[in-house]
Protein backbone atom coordinates (compact mmCIF):
# COMPACT_ATOMS: atom_id res chain seq x y z
CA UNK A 1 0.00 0.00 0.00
CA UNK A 2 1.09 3.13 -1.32
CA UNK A 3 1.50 5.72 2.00
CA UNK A 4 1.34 9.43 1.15
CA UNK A 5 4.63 11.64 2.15
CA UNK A 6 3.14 13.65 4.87
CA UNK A 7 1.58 9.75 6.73
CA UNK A 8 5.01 8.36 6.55
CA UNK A 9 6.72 11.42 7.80
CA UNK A 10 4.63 11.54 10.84
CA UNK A 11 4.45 7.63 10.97
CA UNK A 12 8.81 7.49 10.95
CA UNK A 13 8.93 10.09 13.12
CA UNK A 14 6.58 8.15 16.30
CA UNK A 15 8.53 4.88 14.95
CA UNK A 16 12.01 6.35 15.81
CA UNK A 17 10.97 8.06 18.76
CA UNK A 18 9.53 4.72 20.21
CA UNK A 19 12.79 3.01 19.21
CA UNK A 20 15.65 5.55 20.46
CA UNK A 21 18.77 4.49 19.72
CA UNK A 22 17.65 1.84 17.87
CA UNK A 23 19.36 0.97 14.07
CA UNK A 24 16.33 0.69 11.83
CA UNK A 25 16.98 -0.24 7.97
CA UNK A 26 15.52 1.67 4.86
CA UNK A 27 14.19 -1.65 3.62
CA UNK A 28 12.51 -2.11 7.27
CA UNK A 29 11.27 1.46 6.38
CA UNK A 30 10.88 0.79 2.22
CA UNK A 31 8.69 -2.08 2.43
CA UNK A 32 6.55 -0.53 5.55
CA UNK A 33 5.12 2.20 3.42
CA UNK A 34 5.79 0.75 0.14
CA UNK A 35 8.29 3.56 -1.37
CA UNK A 36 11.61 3.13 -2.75
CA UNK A 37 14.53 3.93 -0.30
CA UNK A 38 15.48 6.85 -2.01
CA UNK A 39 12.34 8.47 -0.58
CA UNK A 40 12.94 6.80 2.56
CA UNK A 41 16.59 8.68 3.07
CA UNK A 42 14.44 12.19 1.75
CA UNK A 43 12.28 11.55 4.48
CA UNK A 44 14.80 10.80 7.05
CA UNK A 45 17.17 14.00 6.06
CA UNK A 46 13.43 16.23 6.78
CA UNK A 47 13.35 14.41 9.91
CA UNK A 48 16.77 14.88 10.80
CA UNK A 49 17.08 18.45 10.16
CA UNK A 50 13.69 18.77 11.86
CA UNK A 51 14.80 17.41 15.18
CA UNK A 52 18.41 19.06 15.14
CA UNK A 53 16.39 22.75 14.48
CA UNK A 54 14.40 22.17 17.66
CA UNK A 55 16.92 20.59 20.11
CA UNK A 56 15.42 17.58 20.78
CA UNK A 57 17.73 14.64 19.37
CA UNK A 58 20.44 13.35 16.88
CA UNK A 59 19.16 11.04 13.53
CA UNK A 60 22.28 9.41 12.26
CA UNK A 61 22.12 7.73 8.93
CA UNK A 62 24.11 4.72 8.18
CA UNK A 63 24.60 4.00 4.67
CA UNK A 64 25.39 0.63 2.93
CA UNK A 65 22.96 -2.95 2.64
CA UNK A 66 23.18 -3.21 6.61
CA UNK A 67 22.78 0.86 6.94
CA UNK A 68 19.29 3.00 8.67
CA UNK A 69 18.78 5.40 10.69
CA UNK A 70 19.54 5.86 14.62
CA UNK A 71 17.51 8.91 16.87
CA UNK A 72 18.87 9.38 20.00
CA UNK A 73 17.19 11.43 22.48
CA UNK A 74 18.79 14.40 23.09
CA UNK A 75 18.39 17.88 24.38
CA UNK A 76 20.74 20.99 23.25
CA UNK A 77 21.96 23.74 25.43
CA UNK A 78 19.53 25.55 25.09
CA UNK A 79 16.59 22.66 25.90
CA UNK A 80 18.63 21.69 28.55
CA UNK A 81 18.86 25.08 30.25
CA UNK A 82 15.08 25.79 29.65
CA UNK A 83 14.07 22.27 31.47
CA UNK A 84 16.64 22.93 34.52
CA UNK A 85 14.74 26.58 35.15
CA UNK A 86 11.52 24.63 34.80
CA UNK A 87 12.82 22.31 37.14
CA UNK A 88 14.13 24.87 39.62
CA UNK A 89 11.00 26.90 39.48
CA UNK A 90 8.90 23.52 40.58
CA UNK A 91 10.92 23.03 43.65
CA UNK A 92 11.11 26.41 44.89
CA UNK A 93 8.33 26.09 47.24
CA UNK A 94 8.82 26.92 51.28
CA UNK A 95 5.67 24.07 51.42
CA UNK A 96 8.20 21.38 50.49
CA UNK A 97 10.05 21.56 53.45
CA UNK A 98 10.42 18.61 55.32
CA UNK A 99 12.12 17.71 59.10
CA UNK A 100 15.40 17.33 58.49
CA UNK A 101 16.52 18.99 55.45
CA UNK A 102 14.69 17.04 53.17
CA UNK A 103 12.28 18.32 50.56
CA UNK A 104 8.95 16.95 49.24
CA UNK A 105 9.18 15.83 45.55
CA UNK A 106 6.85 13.10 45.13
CA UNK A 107 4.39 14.98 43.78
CA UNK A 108 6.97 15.96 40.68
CA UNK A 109 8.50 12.61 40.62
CA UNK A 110 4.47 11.23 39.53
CA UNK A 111 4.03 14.02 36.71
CA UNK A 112 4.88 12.59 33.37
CA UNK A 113 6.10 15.82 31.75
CA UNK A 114 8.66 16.61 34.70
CA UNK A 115 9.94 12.80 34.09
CA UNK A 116 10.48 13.77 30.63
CA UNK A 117 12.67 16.32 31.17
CA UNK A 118 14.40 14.66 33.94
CA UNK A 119 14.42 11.45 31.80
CA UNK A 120 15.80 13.40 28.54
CA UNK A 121 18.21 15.41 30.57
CA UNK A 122 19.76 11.98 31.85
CA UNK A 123 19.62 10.84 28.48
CA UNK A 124 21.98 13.99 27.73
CA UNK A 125 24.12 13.56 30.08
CA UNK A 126 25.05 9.78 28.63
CA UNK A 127 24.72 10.81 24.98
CA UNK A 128 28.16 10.05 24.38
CA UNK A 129 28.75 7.03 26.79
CA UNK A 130 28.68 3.69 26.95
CA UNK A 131 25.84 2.70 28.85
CA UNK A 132 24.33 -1.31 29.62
CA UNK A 133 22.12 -0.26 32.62
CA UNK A 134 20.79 2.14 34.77
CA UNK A 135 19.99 1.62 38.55
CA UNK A 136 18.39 3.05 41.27
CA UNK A 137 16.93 1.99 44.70
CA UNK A 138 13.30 1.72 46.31
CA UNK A 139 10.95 3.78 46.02
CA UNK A 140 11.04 7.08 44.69
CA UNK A 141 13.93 6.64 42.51
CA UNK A 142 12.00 3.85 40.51
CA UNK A 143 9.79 6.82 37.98
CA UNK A 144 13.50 8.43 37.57
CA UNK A 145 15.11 5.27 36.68
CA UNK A 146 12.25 4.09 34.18
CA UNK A 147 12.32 8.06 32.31
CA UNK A 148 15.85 7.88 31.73
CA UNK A 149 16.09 4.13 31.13
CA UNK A 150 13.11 4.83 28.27
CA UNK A 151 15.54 7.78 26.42
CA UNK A 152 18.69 5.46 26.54
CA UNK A 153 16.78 2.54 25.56
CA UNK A 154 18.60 0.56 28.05
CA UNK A 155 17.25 -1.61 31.19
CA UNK A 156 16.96 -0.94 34.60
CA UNK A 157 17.85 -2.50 38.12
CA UNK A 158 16.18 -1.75 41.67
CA UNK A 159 17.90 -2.39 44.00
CA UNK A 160 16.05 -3.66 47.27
CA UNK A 161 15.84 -2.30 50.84
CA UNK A 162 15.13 -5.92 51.93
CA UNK A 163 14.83 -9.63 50.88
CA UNK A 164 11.78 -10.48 48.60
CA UNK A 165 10.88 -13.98 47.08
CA UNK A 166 10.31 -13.34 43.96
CA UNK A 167 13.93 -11.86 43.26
CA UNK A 168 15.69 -15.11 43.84
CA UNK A 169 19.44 -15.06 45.25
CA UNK A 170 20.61 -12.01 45.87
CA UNK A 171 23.89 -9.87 46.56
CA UNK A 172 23.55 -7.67 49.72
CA UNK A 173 26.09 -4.89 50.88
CA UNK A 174 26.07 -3.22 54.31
CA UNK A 175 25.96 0.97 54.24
CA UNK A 176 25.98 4.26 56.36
CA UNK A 177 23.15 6.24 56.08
CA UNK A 178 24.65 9.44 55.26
CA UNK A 179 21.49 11.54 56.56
CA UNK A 180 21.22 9.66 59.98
CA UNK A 181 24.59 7.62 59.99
CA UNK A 182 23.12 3.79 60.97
CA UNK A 183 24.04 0.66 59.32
CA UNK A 184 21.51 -0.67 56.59
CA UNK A 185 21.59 -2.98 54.23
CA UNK A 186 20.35 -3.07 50.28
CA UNK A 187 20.14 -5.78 47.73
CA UNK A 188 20.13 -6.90 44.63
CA UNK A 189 19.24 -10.18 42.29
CA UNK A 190 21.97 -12.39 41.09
CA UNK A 191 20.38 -12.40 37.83
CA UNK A 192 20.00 -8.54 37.43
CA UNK A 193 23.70 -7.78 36.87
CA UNK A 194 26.48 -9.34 34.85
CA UNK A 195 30.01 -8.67 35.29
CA UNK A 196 31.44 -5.81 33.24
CA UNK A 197 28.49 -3.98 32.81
CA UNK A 198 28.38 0.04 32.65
CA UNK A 199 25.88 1.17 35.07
CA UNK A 200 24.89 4.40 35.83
CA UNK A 201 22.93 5.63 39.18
CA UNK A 202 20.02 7.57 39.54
CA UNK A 203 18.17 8.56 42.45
CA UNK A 204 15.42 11.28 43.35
CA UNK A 205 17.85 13.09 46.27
CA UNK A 206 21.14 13.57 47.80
CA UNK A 207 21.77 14.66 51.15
CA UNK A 208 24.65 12.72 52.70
CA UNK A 209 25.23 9.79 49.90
CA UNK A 210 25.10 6.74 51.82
CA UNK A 211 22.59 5.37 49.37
CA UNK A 212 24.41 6.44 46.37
CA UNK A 213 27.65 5.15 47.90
CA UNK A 214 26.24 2.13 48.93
CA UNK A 215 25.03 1.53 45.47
CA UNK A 216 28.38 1.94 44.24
CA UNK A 217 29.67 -1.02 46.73
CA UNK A 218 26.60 -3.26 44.98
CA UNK A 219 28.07 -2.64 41.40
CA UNK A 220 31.98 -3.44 42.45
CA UNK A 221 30.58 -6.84 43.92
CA UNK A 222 29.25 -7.96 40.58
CA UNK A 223 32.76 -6.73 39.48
CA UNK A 224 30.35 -4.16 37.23
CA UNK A 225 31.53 -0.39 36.23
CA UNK A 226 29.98 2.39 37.56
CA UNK A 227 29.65 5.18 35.01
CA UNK A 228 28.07 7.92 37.04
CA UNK A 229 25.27 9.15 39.51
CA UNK A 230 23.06 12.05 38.89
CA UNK A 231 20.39 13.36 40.92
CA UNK A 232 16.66 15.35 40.35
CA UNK A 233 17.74 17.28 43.81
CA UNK A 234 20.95 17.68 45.91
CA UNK A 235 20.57 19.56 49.40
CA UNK A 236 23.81 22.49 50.22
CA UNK A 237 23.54 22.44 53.95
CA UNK A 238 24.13 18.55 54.52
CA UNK A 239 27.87 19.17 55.40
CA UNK A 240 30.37 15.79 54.53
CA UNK A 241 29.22 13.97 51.91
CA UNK A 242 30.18 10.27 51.21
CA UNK A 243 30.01 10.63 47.17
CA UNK A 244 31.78 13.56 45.26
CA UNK A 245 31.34 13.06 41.90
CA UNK A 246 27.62 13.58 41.48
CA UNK A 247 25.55 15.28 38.85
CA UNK A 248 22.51 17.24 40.68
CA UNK A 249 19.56 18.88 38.32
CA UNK A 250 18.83 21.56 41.09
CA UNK A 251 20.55 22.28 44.22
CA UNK A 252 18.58 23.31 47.34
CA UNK A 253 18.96 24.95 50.68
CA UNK A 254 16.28 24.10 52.71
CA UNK A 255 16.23 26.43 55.80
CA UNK A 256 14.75 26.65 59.54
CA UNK A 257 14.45 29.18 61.44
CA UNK A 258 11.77 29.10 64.14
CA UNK A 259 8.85 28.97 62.43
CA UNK A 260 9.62 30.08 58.83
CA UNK A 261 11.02 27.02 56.81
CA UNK A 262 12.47 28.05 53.07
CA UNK A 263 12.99 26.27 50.25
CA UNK A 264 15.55 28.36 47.84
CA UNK A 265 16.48 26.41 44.62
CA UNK A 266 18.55 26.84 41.93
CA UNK A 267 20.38 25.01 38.95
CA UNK A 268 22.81 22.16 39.50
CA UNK A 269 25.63 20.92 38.48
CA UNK A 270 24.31 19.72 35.34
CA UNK A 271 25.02 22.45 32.51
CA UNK A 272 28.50 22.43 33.61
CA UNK A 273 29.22 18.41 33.57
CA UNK A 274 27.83 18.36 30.11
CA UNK A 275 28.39 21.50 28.26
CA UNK A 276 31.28 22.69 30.13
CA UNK A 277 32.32 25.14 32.82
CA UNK A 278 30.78 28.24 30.69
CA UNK A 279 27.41 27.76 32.32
């Protein structure tokens, strides 16, 4: 069946997006719509420019019998900066204050179009590495973890607070809370890491990085690689930290004095990781 230019287009365009960083052939393409492939690769070079003019993700073209196309999700600096002030502006809110330093985000963490910034800034950030799996443990890291694991096409791991059944044998590491300095313990299934791997960490907040760190200790005992940690939130007043080397979308002081609590937010570390000390 014969498709019409502007169908296909449209039709490509959801097909790619669904299947980031995914090779898909011309003849895939060709014999889908029913068009030779030299419309297919004048399709694809609209579709490329189109998504390179707005920011939002690289096409690559592959030529030869085995060649397609490739989108990967992407955002440019300027899409980046734009979702980090969104981001900040969300979380500056003197009602998110919580005992201890912490700050409510659930309610932004269960919002599909904050996860896909979050999960398309992640994406960004690992454009250009090479990436098997991305982690993260119970609860509220799990909607982080499934964003950015849905841009880089790649799996995810949770890793467990305590034993559960259905996860089979498991690998368990002992940690410090960083927050309130005790000795806990976190999991994960034999069967949800292989050796070698490249794993990055993701998490919803960092205040002293026991979790994070503990994390790390999980990966080195399945002899795995850990390829970095970034954060939606990082508190500034939590003193020592037990990680260093952390990407944060938005940094926030959270403040007490007597009865007025403040939340004060403001960009993280981000733009300068991945487009350099500039920003």
């Amino acid at each position: 069946m014969k498709v019409r230019r502007s169908n296909r287009l449209v039709d490509m365009t959801r097909y790619l997006l669904e299947h980031p960083r995914t090779l898909v052939s011309l003849k895939f393409f060709s014999e889908r719509y029913g068009s030779a492939k030299s419309s297919i690769s004048e399709d694809l070079s609209i579709i490329k420019h189109t998504f390179q003019t707005w920011g939002e993700g690289r096409l690559k073209t592959i030529p030869g019998a085995s060649g397609g196309a490739v989108l990967t999700p992407y955002y440019s600096k300027e899409n980046a900066q734009a979702a980090i002030e969104d981001l900040v502006k969300e979380v500056s809110d003197d009602s998110r204050f919580l005992p201890g330093g912490y700050v409510y985000l659930s309610d932004l963490i269960g919002r599909p179009d904050i996860l896909h910034k979050v999960g398309q800034l992640i994406a960004t950030q690992y454009v250009d590495k090479d990436v098997d799996v991305v982690m993260t443990v119970e609860t509220k890291g799990i909607p982080i973890v499934q964003a950015a694991a849905m841009y880089m096409n790649k799996p995810f791991v949770i890793v467990r607070n305590s034993s559960h059944i259905t996860e089979g044998p498991t690998v368990s590491v002992n940690y410090v809370s960083g927050s309130v300095k005790r000795i806990k313990k976190m999991e994960l299934s034999r069967r949800t890491l292989s050796a070698g791997a490249n794993v990055v960490i993701v998490d919803d907040f960092l205040k002293g990085g026991g979790t994070l760190n503990g994390m790390g200790s999980l990966i080195k005992e399945f002899d795995a690689n850990l390829v970095g940690m970034t954060v939606l939130a990082e508190s500034t007043n939590s003193g020592k930290r037990l990680v260093n080397d952390c990407t944060s979308l938005v940094k926030v002081d959270a403040e007490e004095d007597g009865d007025k609590k403040t939340i004060n937010a403001r960009p993280g570390n981000f733009m300068e990781t991945v487009f350099g000390k500039e920003n």
